[in-house]
Protein backbone atom coordinates (compact mmCIF):
# COMPACT_ATOMS: atom_id res chain seq x y z
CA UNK A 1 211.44 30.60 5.58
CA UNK A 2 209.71 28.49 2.93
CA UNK A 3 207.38 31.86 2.29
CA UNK A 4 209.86 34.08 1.97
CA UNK A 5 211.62 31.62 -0.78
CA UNK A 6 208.61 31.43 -2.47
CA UNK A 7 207.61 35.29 -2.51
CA UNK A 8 211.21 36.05 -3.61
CA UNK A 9 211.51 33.66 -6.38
CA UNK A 10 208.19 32.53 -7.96
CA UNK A 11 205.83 35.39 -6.69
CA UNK A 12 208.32 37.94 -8.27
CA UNK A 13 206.11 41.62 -6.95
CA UNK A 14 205.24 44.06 -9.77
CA UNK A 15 208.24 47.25 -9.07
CA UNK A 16 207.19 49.39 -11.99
CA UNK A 17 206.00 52.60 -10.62
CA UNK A 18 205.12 54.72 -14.07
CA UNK A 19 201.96 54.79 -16.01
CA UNK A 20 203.41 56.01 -19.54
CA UNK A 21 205.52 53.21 -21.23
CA UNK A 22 209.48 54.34 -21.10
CA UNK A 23 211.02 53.67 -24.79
CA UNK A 24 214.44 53.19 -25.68
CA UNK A 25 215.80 56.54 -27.08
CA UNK A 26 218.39 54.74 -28.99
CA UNK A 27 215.20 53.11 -30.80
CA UNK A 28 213.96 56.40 -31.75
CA UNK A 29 216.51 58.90 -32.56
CA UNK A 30 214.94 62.55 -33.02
CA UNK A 31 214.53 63.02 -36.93
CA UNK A 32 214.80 66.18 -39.07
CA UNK A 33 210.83 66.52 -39.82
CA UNK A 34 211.12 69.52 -42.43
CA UNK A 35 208.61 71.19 -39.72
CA UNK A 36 207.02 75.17 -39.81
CA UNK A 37 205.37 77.54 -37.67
CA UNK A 38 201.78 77.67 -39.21
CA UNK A 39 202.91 81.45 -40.66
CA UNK A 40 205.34 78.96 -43.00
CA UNK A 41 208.51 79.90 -41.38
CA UNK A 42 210.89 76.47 -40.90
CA UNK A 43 211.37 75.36 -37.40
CA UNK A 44 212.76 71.87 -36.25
CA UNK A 45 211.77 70.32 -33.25
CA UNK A 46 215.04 70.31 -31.98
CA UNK A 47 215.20 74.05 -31.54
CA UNK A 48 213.24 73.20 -28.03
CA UNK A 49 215.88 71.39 -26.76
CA UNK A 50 216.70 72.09 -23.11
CA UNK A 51 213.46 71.54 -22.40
CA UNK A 52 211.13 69.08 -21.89
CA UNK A 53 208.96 68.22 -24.83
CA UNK A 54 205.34 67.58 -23.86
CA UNK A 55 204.26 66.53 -27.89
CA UNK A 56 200.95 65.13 -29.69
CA UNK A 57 200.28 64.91 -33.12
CA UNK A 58 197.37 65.14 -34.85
CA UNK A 59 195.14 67.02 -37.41
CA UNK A 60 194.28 70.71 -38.14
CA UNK A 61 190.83 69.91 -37.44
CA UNK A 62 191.70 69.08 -33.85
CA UNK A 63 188.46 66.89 -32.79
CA UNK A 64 187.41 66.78 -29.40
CA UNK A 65 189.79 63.90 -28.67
CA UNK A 66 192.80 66.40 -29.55
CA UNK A 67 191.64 69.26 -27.64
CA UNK A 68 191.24 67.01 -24.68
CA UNK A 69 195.03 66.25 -25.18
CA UNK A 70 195.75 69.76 -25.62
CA UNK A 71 193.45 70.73 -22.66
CA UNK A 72 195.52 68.01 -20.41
CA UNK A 73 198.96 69.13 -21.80
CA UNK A 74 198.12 72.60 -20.30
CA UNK A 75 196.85 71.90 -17.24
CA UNK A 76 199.73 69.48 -16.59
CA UNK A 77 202.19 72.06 -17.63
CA UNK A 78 200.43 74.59 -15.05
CA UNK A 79 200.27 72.21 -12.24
CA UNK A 80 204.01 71.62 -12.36
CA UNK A 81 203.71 75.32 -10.29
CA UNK A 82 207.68 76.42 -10.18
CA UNK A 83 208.89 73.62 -12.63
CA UNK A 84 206.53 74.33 -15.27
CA UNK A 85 209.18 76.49 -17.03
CA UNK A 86 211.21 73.69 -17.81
CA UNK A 87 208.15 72.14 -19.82
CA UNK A 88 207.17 73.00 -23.13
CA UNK A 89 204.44 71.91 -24.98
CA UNK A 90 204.50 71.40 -29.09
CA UNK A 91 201.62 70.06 -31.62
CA UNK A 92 202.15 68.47 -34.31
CA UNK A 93 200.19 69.43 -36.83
CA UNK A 94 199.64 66.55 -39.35
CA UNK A 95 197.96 68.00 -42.79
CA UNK A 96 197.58 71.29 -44.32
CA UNK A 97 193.52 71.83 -42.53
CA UNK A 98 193.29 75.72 -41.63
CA UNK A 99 193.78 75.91 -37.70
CA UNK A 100 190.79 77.94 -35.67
CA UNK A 101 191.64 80.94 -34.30
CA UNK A 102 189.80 80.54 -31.41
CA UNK A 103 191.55 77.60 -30.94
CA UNK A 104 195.10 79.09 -31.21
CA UNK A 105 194.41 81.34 -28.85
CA UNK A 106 192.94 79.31 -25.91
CA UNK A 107 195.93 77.07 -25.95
CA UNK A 108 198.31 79.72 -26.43
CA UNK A 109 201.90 78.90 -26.04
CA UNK A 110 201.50 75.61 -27.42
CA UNK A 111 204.40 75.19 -30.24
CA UNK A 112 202.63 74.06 -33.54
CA UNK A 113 204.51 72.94 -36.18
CA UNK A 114 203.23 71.47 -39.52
CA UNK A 115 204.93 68.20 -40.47
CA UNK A 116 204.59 65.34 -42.71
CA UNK A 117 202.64 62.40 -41.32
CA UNK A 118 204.74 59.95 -42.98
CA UNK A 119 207.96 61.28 -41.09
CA UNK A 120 206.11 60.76 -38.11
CA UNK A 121 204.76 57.47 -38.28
CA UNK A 122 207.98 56.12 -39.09
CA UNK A 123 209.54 57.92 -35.79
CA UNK A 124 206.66 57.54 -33.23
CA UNK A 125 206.12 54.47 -31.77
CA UNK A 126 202.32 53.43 -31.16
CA UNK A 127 200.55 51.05 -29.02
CA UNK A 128 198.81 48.00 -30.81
CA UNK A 129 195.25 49.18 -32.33
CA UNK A 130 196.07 52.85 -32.05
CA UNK A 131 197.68 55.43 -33.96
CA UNK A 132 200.14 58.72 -33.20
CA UNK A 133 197.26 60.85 -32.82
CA UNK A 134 196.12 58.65 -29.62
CA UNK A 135 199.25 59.95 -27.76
CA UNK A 136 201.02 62.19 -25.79
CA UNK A 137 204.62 61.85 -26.01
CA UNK A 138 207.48 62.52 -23.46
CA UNK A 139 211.01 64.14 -24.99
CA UNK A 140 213.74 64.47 -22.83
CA UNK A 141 215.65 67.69 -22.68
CA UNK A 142 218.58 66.16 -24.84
CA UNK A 143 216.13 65.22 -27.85
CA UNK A 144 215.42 61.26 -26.37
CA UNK A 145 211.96 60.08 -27.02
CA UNK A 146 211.56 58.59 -24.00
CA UNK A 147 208.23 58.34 -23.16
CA UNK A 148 204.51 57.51 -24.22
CA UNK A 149 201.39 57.57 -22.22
CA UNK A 150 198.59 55.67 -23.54
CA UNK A 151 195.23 56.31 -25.33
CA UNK A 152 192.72 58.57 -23.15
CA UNK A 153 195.53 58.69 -20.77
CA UNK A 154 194.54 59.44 -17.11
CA UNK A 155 196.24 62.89 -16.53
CA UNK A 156 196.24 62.71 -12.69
CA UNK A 157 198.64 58.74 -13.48
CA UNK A 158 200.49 61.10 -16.05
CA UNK A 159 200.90 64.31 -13.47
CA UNK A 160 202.41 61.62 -11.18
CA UNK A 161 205.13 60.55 -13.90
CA UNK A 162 206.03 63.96 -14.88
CA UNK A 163 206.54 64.95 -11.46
CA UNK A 164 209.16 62.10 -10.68
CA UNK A 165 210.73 62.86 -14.22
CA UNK A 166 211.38 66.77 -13.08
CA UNK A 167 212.43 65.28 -10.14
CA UNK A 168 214.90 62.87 -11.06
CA UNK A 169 216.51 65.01 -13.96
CA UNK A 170 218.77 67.50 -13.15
CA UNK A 171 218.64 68.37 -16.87
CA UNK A 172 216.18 70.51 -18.27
């Protein structure tokens, strides 16, 4: 009896099951970023709505560290199998760098916009000691930022959350 007081009340058991941290939408309300398609047409991020929005930032340059993230984005996408529809996958591209070709095409279908950093700093949220371009973000198909995974995120922790996401929401 005494135990099962003291597990209950002063042992208090971890119940968080996710790996990416779950933000408050009402925190971070989807902005208008003046975003467009790298041929210069103007395209907001809220014409993927209905979806959800699988979303990194960082520059045209795309170091190895964003075409990891792009890399993992894409494979998580695929492994989704039938649900992978209702995923779609945007970059954010942060300056006006000239994108490689090569690179648009191996990661074809990935949604890249051109935005202003500054919009984006002061929308996404960042861990302590890292920056926007460390992260993959997690948009809900009503326009809710809702979730960030962290720096060199493990995608096999962040496959897990997706899948529970897709299969909690009826949305999307």
């Amino acid at each position: 009896m005494v135990f099962s007081y003291l597990a209950y009340y002063v042992i208090k058991p971890e119940g968080r099951t996710n790996y990416g941290a779950i933000l408050d939408p009402r925190q971070y309300p989807m902005p208008k970023l003046g975003s467009t398609l790298l041929g210069g047409e103007s395209k907001e991020l809220d014409a993927y709505k209905g979806k959800w929005i699988m979303l990194q930032a960082d520059s045209g340059d795309c170091a190895e560290a964003c075409k990891k993230k792009l890399y993992d984005m894409r494979q998580l996408r695929l492994i989704q199998g039938k649900e992978m529809d209702r995923i779609e996958r945007v970059w954010l591209i942060t300056d006006d760098k000239p994108i490689d070709t090569v690179l648009i095409r191996e990661y074809d279908g990935t949604r890249m916009l051109q935005v202003k950093p500054e919009l984006l700093k002061a929308w996404l949220p960042t861990e302590s000691g890292t920056s926007i371009n460390d992260h993959i973000y997690m948009i809900d198909p009503l326009g809710n930022l809702m979730m960030r995974f962290p720096k060199d995120a493990d995608p096999n922790k962040v496959k897990k959350d997706i899948i529970k996401l897709l299969k909690a929401s009826a949305i999307g």
